[in-house]
C-alpha atoms as a PDB file:
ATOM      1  CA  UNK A   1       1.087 -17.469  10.158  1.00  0.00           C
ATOM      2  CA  UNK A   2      -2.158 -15.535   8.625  1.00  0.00           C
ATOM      3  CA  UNK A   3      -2.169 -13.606  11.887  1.00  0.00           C
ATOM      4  CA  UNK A   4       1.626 -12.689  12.002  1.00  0.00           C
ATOM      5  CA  UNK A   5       1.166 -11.541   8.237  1.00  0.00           C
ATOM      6  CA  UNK A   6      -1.956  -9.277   9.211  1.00  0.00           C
ATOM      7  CA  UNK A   7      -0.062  -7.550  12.299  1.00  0.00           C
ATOM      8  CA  UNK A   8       2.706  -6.868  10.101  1.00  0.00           C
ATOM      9  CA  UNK A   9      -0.006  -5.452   7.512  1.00  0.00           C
ATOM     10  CA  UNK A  10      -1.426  -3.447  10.177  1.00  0.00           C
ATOM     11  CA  UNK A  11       2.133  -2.207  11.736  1.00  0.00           C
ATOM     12  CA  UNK A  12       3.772  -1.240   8.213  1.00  0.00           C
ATOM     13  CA  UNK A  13       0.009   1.047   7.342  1.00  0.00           C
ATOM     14  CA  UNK A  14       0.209   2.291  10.335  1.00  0.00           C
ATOM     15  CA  UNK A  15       4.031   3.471   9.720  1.00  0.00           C
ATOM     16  CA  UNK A  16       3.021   4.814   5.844  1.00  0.00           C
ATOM     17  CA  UNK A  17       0.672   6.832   7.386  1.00  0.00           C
ATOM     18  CA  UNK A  18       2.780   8.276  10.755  1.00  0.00           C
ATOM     19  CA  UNK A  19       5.568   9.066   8.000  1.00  0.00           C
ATOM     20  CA  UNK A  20       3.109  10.922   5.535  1.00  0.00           C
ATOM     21  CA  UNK A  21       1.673  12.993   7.985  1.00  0.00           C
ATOM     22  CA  UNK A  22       5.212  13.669  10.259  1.00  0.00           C
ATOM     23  CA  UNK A  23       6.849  14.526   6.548  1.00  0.00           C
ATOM     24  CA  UNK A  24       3.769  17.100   5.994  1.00  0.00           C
ATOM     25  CA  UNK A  25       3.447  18.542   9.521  1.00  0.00           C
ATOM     26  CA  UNK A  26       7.913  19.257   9.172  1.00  0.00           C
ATOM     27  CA  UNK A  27       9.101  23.102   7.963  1.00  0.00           C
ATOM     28  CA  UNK A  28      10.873  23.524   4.801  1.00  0.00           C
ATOM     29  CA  UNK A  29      14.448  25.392   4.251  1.00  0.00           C
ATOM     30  CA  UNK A  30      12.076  28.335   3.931  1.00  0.00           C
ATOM     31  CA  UNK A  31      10.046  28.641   6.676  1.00  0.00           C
ATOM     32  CA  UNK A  32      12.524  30.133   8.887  1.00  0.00           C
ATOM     33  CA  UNK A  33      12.973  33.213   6.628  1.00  0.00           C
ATOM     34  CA  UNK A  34       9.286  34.113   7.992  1.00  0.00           C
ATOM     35  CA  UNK A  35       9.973  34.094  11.526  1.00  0.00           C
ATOM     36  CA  UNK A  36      12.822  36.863  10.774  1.00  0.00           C
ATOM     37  CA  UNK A  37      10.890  39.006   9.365  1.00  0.00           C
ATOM     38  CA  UNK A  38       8.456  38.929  12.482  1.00  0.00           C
ATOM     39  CA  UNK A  39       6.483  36.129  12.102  1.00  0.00           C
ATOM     40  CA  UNK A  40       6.671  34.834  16.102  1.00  0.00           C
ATOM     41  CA  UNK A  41       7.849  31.305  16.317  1.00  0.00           C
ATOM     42  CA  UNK A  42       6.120  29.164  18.923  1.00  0.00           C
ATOM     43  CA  UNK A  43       7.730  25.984  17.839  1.00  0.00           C
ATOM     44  CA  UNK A  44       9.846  25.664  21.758  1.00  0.00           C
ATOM     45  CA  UNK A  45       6.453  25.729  23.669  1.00  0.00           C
ATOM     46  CA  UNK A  46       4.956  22.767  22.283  1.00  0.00           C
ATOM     47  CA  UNK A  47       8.040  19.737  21.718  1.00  0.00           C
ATOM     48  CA  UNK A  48      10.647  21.572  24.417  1.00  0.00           C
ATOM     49  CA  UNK A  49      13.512  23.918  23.672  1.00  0.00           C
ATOM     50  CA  UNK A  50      15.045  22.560  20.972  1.00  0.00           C
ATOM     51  CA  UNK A  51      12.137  23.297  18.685  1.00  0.00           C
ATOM     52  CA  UNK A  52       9.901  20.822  16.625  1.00  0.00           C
ATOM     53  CA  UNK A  53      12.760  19.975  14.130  1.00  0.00           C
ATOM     54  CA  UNK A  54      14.627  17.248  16.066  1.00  0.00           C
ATOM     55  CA  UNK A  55      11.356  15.981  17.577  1.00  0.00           C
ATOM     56  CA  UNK A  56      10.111  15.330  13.975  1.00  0.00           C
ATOM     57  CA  UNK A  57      12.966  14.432  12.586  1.00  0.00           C
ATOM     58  CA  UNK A  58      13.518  11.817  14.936  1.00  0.00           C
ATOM     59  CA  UNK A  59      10.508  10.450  15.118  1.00  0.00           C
ATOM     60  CA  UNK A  60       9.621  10.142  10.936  1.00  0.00           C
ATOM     61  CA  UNK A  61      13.232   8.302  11.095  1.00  0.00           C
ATOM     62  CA  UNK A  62      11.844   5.950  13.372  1.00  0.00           C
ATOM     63  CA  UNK A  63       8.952   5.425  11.347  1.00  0.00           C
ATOM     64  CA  UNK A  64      10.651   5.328   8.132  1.00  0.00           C
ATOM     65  CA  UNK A  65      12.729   2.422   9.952  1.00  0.00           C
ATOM     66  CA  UNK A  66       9.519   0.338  11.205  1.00  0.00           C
ATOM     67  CA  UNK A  67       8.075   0.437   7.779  1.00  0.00           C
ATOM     68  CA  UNK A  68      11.140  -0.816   5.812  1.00  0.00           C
ATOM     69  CA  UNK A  69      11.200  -3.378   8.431  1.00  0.00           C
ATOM     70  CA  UNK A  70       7.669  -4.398   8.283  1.00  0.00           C
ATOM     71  CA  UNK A  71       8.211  -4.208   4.625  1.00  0.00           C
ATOM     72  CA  UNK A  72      11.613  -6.781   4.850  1.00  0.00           C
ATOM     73  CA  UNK A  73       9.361  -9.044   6.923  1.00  0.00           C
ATOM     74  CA  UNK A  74       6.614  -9.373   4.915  1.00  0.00           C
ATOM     75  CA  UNK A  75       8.967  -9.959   2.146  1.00  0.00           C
ATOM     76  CA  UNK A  76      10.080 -12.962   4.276  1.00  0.00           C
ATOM     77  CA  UNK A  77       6.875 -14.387   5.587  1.00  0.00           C
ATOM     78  CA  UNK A  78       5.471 -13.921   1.412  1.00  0.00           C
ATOM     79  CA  UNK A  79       8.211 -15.860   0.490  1.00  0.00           C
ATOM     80  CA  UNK A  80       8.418 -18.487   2.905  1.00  0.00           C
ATOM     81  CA  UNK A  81      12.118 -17.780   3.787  1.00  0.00           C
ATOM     82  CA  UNK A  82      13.676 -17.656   0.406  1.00  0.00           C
ATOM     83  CA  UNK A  83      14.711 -13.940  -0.194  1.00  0.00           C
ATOM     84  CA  UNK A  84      16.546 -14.531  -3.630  1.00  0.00           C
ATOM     85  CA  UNK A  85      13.187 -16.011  -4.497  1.00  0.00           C
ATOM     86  CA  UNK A  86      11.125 -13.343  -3.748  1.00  0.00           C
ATOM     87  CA  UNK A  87      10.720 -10.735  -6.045  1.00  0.00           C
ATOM     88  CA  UNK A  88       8.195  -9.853  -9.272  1.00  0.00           C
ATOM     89  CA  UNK A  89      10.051 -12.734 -11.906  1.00  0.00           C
ATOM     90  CA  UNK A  90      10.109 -15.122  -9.113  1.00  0.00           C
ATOM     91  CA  UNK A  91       7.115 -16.575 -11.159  1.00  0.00           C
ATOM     92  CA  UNK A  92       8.962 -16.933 -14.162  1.00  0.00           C
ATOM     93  CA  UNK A  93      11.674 -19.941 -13.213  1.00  0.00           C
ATOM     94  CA  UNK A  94      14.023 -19.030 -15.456  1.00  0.00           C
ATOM     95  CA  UNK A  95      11.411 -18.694 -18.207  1.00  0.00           C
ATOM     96  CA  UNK A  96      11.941 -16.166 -20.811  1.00  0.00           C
ATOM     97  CA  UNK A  97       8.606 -15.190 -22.951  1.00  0.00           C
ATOM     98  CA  UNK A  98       8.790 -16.295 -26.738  1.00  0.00           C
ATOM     99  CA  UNK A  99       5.485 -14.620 -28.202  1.00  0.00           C
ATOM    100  CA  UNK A 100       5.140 -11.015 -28.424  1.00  0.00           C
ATOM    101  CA  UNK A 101       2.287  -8.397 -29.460  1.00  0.00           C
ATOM    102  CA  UNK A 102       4.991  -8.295 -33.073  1.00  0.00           C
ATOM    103  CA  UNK A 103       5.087 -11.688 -33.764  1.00  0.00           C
ATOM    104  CA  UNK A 104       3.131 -12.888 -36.429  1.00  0.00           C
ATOM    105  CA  UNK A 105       3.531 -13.142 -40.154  1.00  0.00           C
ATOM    106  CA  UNK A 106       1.971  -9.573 -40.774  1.00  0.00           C
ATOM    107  CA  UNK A 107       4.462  -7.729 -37.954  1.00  0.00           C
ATOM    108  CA  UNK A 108       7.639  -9.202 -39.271  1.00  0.00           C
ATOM    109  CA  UNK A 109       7.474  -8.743 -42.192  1.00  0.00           C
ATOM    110  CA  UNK A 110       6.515  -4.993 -41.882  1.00  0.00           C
ATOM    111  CA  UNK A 111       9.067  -4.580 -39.217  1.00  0.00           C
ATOM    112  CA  UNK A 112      12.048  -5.986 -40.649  1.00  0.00           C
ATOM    113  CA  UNK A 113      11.699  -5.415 -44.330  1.00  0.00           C
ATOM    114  CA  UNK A 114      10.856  -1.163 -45.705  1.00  0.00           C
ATOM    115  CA  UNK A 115       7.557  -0.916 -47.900  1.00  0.00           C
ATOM    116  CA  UNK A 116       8.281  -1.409 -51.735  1.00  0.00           C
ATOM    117  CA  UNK A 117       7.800   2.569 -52.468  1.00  0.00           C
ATOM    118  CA  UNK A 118       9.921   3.462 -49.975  1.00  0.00           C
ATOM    119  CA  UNK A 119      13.170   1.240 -50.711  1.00  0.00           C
ATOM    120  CA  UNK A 120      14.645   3.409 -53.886  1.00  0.00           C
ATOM    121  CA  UNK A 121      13.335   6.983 -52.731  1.00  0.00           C
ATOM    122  CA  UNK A 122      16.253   9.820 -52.127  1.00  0.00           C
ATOM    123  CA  UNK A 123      15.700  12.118 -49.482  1.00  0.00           C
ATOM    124  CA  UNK A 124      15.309  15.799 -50.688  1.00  0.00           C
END
């Protein structure tokens, strides 16, 4: 099971890192404005005719897809089946927290009742 979890580890970093890059190496709305002013565009020589746009855009989909895969299975695998168990409560069971950073006899009673010079003041 350890090993499963590790290729799945290794396939999803993998994917981050294939999407980061094909995201970064992809031209903006903008970038075609240069090549009409002059600026040569060489983008059919290197992925075929239709240019480097479907080429990338296909292939950082395909990425994108692995990773949220990887990502659903390791969901799965972490939590041994149980999807509506899995998630950052899961830990809680239904437990809500009773003590906060405000309770104790000093917060409550500045938090719920105004300081004695500042009950009868008008505002100016």
């Amino acid at each position: 099971m350890e090993i499963i979890k590790t290729l799945i580890w290794v396939i999803q970093i993998i994917s981050a890192v294939a999407v980061i890059v094909l995201v970064l190496l992809q031209h903006g709305k903008g970038a075609d404005a240069g090549a009409t002013f002059g600026s040569g565009g060489g983008s059919g020589s290197l992925f075929g005719a239709s240019g480097s746009a479907n080429f990338l855009s296909r292939t950082t989909a395909i990425f994108a897809t692995v990773f949220f895969v990887a990502t659903f299975g390791l969901v799965l695998l972490s939590s041994n089946g149980r999807v509506g168990d899995a998630g950052v409560m899961a830990g809680l069971n239904g437990k809500i927290a009773t003590s906060s950073p405000l309770t104790g006899a000093n917060a409550s009673s500045s938090a719920t009742q105004p300081a004695k010079d500042q009950k009868n003041q008008i505002p100016q």
